[in-house]
PDB file of N, CA and C in Angstrom:
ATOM      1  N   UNK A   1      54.315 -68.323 -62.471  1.00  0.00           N
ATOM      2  CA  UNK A   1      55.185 -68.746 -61.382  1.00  0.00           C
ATOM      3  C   UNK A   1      56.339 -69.549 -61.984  1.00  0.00           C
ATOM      4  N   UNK A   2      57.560 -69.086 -61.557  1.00  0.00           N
ATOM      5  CA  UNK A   2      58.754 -70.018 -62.721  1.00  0.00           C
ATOM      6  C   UNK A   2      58.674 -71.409 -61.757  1.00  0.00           C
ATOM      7  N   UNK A   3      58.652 -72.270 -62.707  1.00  0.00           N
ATOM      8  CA  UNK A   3      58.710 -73.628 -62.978  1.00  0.00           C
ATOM      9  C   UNK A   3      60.084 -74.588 -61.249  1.00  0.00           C
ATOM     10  N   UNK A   4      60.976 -73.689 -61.422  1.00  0.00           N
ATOM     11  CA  UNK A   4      61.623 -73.965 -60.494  1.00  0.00           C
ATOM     12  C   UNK A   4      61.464 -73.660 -58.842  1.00  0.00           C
ATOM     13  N   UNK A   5      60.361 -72.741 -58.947  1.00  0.00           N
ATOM     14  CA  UNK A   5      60.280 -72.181 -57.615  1.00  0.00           C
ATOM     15  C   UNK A   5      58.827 -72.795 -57.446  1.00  0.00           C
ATOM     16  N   UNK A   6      58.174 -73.292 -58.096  1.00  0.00           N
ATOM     17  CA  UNK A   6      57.137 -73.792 -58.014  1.00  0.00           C
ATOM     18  C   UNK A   6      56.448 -75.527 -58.057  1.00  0.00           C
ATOM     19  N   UNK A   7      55.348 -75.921 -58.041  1.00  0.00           N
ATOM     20  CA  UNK A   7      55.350 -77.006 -58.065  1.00  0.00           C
ATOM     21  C   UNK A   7      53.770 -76.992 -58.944  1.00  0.00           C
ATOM     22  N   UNK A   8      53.606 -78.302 -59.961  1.00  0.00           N
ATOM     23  CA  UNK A   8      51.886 -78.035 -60.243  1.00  0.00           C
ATOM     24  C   UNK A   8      51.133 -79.595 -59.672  1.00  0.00           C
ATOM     25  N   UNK A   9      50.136 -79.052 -59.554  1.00  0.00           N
ATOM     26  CA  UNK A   9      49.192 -79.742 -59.283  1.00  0.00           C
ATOM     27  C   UNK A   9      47.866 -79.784 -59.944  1.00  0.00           C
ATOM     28  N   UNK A  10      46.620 -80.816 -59.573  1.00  0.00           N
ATOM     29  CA  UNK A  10      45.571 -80.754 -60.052  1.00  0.00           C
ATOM     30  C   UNK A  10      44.719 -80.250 -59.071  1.00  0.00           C
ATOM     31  N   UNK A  11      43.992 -79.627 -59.145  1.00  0.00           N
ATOM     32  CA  UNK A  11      42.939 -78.576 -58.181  1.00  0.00           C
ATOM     33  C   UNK A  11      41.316 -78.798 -58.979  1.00  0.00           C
ATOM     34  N   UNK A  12      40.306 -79.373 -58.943  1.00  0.00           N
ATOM     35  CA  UNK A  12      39.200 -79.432 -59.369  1.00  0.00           C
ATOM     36  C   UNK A  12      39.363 -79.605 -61.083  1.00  0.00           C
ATOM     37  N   UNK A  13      40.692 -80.605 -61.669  1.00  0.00           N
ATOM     38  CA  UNK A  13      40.848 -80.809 -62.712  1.00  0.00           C
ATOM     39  C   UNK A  13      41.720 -79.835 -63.824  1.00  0.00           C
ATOM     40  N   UNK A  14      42.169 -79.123 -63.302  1.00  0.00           N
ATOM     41  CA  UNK A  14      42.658 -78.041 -63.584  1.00  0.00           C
ATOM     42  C   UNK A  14      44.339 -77.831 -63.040  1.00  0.00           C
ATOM     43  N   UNK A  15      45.423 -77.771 -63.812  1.00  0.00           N
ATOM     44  CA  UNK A  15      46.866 -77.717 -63.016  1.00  0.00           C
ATOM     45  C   UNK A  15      46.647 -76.587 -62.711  1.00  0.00           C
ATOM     46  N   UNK A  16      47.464 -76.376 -61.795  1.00  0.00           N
ATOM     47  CA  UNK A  16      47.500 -75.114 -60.843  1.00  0.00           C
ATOM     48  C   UNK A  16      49.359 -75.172 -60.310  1.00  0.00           C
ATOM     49  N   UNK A  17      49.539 -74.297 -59.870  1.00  0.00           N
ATOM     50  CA  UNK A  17      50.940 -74.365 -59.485  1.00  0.00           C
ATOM     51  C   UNK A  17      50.822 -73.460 -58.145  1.00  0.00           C
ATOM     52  N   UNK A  18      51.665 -74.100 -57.426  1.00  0.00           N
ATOM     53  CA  UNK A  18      51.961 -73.797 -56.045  1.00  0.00           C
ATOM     54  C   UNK A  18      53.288 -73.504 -55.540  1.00  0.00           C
ATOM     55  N   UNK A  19      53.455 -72.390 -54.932  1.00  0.00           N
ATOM     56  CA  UNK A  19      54.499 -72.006 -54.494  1.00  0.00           C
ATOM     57  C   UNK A  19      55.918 -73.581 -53.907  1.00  0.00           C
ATOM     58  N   UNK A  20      57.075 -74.138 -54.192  1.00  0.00           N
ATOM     59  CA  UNK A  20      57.775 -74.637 -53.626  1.00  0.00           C
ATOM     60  C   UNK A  20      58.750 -74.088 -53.251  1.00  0.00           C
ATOM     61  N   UNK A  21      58.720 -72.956 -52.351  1.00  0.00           N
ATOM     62  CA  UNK A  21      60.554 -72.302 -51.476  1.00  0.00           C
ATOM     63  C   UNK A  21      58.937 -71.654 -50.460  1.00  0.00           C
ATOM     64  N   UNK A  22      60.171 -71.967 -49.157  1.00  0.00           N
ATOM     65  CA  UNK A  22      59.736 -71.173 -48.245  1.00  0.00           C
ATOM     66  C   UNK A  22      59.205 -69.588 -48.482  1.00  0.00           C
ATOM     67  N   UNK A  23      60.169 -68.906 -48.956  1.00  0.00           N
ATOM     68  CA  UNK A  23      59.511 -67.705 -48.830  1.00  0.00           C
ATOM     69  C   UNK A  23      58.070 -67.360 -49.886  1.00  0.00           C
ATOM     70  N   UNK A  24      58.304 -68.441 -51.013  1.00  0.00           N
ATOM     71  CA  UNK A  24      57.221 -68.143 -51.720  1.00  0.00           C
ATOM     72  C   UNK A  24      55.974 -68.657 -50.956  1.00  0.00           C
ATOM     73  N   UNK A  25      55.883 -70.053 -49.979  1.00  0.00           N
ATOM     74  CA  UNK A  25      54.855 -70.418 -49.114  1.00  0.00           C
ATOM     75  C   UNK A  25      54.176 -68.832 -48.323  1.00  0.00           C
ATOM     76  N   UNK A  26      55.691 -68.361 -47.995  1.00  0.00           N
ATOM     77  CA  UNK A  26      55.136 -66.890 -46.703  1.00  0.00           C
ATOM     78  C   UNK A  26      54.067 -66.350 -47.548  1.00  0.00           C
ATOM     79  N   UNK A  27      54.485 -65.724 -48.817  1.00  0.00           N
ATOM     80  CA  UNK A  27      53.866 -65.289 -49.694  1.00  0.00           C
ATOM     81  C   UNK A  27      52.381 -65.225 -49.744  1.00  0.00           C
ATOM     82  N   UNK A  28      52.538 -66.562 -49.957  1.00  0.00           N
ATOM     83  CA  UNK A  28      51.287 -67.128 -50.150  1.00  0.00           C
ATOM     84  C   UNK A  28      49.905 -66.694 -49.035  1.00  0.00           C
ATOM     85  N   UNK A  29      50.450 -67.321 -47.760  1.00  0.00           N
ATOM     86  CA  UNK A  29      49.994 -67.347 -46.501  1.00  0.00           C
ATOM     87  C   UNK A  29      49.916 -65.836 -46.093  1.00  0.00           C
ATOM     88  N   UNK A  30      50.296 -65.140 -46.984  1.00  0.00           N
ATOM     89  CA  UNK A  30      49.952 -63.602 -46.364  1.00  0.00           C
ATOM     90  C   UNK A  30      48.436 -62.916 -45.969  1.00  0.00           C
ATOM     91  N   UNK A  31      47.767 -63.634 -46.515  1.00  0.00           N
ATOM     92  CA  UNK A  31      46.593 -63.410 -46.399  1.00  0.00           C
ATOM     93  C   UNK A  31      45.876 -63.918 -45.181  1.00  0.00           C
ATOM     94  N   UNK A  32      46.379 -64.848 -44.700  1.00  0.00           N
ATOM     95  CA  UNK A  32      46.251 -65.558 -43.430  1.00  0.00           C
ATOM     96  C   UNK A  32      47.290 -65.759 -42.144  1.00  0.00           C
ATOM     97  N   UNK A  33      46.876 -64.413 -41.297  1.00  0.00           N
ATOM     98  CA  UNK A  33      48.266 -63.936 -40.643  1.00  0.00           C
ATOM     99  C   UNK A  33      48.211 -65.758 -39.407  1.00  0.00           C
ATOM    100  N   UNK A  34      47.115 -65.772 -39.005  1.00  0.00           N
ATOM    101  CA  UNK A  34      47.370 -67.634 -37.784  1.00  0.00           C
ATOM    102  C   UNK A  34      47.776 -67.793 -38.699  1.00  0.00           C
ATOM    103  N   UNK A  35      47.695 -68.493 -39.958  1.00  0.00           N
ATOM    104  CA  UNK A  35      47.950 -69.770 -40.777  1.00  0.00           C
ATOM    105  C   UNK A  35      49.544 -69.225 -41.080  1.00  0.00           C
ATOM    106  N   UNK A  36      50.013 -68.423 -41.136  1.00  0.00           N
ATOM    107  CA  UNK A  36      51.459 -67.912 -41.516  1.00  0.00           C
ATOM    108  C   UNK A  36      52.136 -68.037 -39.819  1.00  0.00           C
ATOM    109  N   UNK A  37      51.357 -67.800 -39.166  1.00  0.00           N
ATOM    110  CA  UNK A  37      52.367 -67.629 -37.769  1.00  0.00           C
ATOM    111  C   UNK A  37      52.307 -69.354 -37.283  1.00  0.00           C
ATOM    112  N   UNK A  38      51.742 -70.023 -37.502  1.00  0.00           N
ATOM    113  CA  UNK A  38      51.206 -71.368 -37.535  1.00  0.00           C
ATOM    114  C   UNK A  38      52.672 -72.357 -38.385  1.00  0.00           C
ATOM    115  N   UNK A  39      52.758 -71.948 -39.576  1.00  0.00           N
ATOM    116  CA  UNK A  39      53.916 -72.187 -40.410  1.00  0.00           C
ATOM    117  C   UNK A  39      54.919 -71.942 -40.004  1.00  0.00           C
ATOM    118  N   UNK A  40      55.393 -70.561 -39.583  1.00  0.00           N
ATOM    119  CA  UNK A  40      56.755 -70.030 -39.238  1.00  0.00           C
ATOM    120  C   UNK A  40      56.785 -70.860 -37.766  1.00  0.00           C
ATOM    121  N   UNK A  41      56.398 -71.281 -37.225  1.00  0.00           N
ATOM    122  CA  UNK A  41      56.334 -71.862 -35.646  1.00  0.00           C
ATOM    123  C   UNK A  41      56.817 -73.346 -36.236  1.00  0.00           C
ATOM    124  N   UNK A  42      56.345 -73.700 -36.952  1.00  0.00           N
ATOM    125  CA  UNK A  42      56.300 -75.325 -37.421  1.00  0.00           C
ATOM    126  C   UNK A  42      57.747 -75.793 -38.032  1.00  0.00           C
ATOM    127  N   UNK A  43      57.581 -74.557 -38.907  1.00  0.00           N
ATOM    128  CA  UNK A  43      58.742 -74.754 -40.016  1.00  0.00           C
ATOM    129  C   UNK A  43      60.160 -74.764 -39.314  1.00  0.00           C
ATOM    130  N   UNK A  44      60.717 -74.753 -38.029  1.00  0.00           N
ATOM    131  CA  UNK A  44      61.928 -74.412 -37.555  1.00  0.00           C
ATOM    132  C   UNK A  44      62.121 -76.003 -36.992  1.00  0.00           C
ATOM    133  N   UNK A  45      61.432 -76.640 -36.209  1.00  0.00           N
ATOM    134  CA  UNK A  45      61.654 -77.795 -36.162  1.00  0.00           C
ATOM    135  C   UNK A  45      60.899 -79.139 -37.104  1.00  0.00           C
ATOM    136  N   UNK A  46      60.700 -78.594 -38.333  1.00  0.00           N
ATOM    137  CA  UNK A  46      60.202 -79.810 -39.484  1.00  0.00           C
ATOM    138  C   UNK A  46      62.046 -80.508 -39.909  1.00  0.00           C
ATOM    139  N   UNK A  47      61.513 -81.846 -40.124  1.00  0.00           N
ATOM    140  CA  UNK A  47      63.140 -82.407 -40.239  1.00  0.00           C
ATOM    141  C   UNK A  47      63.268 -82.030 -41.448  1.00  0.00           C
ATOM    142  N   UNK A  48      64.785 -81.537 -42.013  1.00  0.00           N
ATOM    143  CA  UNK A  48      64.815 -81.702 -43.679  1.00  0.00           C
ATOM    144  C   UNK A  48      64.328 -82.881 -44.316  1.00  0.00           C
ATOM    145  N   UNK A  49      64.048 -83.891 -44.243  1.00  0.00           N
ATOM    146  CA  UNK A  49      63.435 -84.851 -45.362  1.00  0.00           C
ATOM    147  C   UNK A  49      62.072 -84.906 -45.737  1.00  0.00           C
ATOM    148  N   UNK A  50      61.235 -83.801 -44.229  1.00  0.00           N
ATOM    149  CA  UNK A  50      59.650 -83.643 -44.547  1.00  0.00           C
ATOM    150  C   UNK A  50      59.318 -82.595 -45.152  1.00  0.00           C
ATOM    151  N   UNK A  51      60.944 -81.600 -45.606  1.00  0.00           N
ATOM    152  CA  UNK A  51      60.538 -80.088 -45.949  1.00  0.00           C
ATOM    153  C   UNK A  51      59.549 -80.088 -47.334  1.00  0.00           C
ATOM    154  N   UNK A  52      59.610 -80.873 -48.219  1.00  0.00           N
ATOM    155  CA  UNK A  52      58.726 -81.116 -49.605  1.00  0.00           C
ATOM    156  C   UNK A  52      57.273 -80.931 -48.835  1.00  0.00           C
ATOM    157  N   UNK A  53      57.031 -81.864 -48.245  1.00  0.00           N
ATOM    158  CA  UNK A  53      55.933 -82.421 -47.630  1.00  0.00           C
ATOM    159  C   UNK A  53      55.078 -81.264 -46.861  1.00  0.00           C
ATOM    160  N   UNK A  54      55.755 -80.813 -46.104  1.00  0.00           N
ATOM    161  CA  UNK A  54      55.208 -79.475 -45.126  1.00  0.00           C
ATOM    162  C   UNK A  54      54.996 -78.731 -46.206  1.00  0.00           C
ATOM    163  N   UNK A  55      55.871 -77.906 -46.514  1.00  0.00           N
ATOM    164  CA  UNK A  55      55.791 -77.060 -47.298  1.00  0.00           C
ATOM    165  C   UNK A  55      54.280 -77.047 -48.590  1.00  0.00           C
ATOM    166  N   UNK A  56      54.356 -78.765 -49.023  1.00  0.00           N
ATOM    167  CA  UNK A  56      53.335 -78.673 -50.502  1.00  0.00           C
ATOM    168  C   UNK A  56      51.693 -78.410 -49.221  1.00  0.00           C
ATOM    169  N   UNK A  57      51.925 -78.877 -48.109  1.00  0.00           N
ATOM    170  CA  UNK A  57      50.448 -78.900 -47.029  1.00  0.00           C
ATOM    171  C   UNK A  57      50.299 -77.449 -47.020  1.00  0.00           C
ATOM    172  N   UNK A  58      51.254 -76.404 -46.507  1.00  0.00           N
ATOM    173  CA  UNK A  58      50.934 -75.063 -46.300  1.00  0.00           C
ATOM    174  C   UNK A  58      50.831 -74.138 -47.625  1.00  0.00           C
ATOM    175  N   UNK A  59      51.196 -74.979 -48.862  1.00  0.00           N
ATOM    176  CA  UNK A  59      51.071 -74.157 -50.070  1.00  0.00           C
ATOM    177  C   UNK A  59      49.497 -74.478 -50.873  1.00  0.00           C
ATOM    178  N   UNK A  60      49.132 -75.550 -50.751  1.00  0.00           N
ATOM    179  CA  UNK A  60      47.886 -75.985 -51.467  1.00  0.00           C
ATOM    180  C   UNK A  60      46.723 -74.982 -50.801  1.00  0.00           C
ATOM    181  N   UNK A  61      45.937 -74.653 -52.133  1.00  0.00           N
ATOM    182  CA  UNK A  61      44.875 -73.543 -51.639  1.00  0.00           C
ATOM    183  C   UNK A  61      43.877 -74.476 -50.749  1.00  0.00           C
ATOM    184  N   UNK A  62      42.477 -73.960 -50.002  1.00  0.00           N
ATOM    185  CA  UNK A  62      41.772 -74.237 -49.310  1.00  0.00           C
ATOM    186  C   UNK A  62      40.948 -75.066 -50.528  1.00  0.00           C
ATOM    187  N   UNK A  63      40.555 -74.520 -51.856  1.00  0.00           N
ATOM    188  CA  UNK A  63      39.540 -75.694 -52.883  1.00  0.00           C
ATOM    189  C   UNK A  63      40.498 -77.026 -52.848  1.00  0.00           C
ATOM    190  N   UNK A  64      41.829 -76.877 -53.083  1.00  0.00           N
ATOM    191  CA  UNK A  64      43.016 -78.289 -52.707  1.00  0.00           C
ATOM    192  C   UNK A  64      42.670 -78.785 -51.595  1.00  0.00           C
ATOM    193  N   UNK A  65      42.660 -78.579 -50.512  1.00  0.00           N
ATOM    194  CA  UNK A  65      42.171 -79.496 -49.209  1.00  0.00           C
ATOM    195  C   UNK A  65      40.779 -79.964 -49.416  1.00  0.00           C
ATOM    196  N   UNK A  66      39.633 -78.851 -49.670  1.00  0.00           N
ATOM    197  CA  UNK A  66      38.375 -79.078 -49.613  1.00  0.00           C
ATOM    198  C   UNK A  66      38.308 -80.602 -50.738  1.00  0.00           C
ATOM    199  N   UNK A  67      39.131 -80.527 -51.891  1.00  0.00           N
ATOM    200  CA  UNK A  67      38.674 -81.868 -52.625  1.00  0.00           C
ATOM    201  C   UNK A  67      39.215 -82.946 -52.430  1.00  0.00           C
ATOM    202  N   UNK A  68      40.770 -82.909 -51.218  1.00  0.00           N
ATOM    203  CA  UNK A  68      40.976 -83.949 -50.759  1.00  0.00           C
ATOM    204  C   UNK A  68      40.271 -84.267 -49.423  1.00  0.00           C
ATOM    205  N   UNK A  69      39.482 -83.419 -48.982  1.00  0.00           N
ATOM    206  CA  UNK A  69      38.184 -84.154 -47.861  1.00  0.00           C
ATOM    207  C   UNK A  69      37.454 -84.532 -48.695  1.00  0.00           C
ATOM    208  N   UNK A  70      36.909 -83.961 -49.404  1.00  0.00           N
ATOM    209  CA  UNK A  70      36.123 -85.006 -49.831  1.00  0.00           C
ATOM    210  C   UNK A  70      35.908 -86.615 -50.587  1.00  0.00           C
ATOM    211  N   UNK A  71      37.352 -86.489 -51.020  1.00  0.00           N
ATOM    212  CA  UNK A  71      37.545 -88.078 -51.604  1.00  0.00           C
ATOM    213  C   UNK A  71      37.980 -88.634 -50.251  1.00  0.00           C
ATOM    214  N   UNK A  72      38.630 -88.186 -49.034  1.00  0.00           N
ATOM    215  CA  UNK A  72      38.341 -89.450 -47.977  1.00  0.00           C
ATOM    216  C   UNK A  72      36.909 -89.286 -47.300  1.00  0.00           C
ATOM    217  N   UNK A  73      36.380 -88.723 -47.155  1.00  0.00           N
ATOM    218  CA  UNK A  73      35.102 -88.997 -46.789  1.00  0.00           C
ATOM    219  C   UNK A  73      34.846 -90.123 -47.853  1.00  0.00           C
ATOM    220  N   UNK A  74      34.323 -90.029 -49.219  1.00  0.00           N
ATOM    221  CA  UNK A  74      33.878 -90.500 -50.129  1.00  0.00           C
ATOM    222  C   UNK A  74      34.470 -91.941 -49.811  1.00  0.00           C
ATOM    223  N   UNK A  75      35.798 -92.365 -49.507  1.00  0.00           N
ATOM    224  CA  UNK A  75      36.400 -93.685 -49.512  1.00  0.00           C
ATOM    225  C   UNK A  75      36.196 -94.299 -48.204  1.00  0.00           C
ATOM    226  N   UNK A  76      35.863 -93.294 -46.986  1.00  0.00           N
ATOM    227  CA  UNK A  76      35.539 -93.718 -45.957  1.00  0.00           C
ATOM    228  C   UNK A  76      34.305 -94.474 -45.890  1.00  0.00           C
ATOM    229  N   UNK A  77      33.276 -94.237 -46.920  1.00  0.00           N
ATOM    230  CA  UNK A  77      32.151 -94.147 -46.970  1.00  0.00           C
ATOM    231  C   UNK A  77      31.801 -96.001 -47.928  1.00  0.00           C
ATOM    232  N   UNK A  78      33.424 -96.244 -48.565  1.00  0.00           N
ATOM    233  CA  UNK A  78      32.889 -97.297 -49.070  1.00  0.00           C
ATOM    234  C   UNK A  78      32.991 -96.919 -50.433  1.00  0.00           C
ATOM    235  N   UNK A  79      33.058 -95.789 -51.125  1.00  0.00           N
ATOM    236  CA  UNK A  79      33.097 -95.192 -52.641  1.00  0.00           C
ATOM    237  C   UNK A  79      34.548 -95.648 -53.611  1.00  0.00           C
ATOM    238  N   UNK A  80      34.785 -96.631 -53.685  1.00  0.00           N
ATOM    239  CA  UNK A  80      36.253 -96.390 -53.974  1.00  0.00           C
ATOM    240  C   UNK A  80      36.110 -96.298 -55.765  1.00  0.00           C
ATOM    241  N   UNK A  81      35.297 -95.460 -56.320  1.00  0.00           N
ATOM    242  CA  UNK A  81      35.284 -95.991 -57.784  1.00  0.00           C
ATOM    243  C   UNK A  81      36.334 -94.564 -58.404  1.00  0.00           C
ATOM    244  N   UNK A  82      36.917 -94.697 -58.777  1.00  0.00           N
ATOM    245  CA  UNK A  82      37.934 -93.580 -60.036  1.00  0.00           C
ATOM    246  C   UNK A  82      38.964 -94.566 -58.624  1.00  0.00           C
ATOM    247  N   UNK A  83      39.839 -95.586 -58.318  1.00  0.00           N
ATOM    248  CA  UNK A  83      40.652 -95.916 -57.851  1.00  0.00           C
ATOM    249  C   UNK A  83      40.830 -96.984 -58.006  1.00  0.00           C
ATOM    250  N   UNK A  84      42.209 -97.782 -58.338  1.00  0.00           N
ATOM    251  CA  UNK A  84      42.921 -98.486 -58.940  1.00  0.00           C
ATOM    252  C   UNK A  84      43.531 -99.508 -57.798  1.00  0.00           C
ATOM    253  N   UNK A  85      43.326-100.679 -57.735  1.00  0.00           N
ATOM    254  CA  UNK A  85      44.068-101.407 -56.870  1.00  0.00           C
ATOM    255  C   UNK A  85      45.306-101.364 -56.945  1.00  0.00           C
ATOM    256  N   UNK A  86      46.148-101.802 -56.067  1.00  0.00           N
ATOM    257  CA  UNK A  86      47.565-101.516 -55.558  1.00  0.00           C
ATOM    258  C   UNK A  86      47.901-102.783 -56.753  1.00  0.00           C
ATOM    259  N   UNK A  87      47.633-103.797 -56.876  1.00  0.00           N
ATOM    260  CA  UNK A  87      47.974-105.052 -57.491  1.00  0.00           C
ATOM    261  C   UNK A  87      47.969-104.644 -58.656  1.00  0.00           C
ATOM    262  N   UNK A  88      47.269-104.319 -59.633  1.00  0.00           N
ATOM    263  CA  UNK A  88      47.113-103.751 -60.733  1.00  0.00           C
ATOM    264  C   UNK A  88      47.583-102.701 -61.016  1.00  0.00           C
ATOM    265  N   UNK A  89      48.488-101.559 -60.200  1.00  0.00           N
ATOM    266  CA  UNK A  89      49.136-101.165 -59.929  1.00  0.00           C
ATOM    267  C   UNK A  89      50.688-101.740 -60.398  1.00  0.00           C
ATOM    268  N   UNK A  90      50.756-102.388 -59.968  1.00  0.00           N
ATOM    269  CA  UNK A  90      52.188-103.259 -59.717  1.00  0.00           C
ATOM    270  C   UNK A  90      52.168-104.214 -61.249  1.00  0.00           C
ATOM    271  N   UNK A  91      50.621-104.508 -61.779  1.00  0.00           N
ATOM    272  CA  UNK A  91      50.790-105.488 -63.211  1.00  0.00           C
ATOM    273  C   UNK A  91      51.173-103.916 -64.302  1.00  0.00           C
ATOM    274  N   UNK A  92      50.327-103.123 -64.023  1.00  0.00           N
ATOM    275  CA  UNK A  92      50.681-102.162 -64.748  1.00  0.00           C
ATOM    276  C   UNK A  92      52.014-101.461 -65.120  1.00  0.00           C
ATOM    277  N   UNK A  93      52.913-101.534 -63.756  1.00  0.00           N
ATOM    278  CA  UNK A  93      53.994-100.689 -64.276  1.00  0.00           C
ATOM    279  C   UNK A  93      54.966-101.741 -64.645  1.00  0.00           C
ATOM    280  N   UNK A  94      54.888-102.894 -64.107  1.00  0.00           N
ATOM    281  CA  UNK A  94      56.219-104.191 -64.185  1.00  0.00           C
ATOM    282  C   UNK A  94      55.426-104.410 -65.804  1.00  0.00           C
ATOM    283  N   UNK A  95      54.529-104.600 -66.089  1.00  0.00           N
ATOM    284  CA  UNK A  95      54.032-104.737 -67.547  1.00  0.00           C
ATOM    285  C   UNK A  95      53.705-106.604 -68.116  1.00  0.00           C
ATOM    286  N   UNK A  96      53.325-107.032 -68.876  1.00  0.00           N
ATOM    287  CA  UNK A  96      52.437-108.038 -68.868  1.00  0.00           C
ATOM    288  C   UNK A  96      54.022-109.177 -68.976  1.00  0.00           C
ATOM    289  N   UNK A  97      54.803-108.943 -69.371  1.00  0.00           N
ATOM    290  CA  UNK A  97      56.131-109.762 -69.274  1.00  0.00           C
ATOM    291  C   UNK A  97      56.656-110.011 -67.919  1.00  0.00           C
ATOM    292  N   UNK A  98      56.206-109.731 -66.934  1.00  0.00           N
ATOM    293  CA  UNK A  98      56.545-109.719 -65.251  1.00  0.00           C
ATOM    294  C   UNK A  98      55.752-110.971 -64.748  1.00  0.00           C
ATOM    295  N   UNK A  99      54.663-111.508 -65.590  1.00  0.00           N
ATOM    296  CA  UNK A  99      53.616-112.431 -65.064  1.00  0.00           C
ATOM    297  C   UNK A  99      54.391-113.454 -65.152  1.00  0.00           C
TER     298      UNK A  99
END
């Protein structure tokens, strides 16, 4: 998938790349005529500043959703371990000279 028309991601640890242009989303969604007529309905009134956003939701495969349910379940649940506080966060990128 060229680099420009696309986007990558991590999928069960693994980059993966996902369609980023509309028509490559259609593409995609061909296999799923609701989930494509679902999109084309959506996509006419999404504002341009959410088009990234929509678009990466209707491009990520179903194992992509399935492992982001399961880390909010998992955090719902009280699990927060592979996650990084926001604060430490903030020491991390400003760096130990910010203190």
């Amino acid at each position: 998938m060229d680099e420009k028309r696309s986007w990558s991601t991590l999928i069960e640890g693994r980059e993966v790349r996902i369609p980023a242009t509309i028509d490559g989303v259609r593409q995609a969604l061909a296999y799923d005529p609701e989930l494509l007529t679902e999109f084309e309905r959506e996509l006419g009134g999404t504002p341009a500043l959410e088009l990234p956003a929509f678009l990466a939701a209707y491009a990520l495969p179903r194992k992509a959703w399935d492992e982001i349910d399961a880390t909010i379940e998992r955090l719902r649940a009280g699990d927060f371990s592979g996650c990084t506080p926001l604060e430490d966060l903030d020491d991390a990128v400003a760096g130990p000279e910010a203190r």
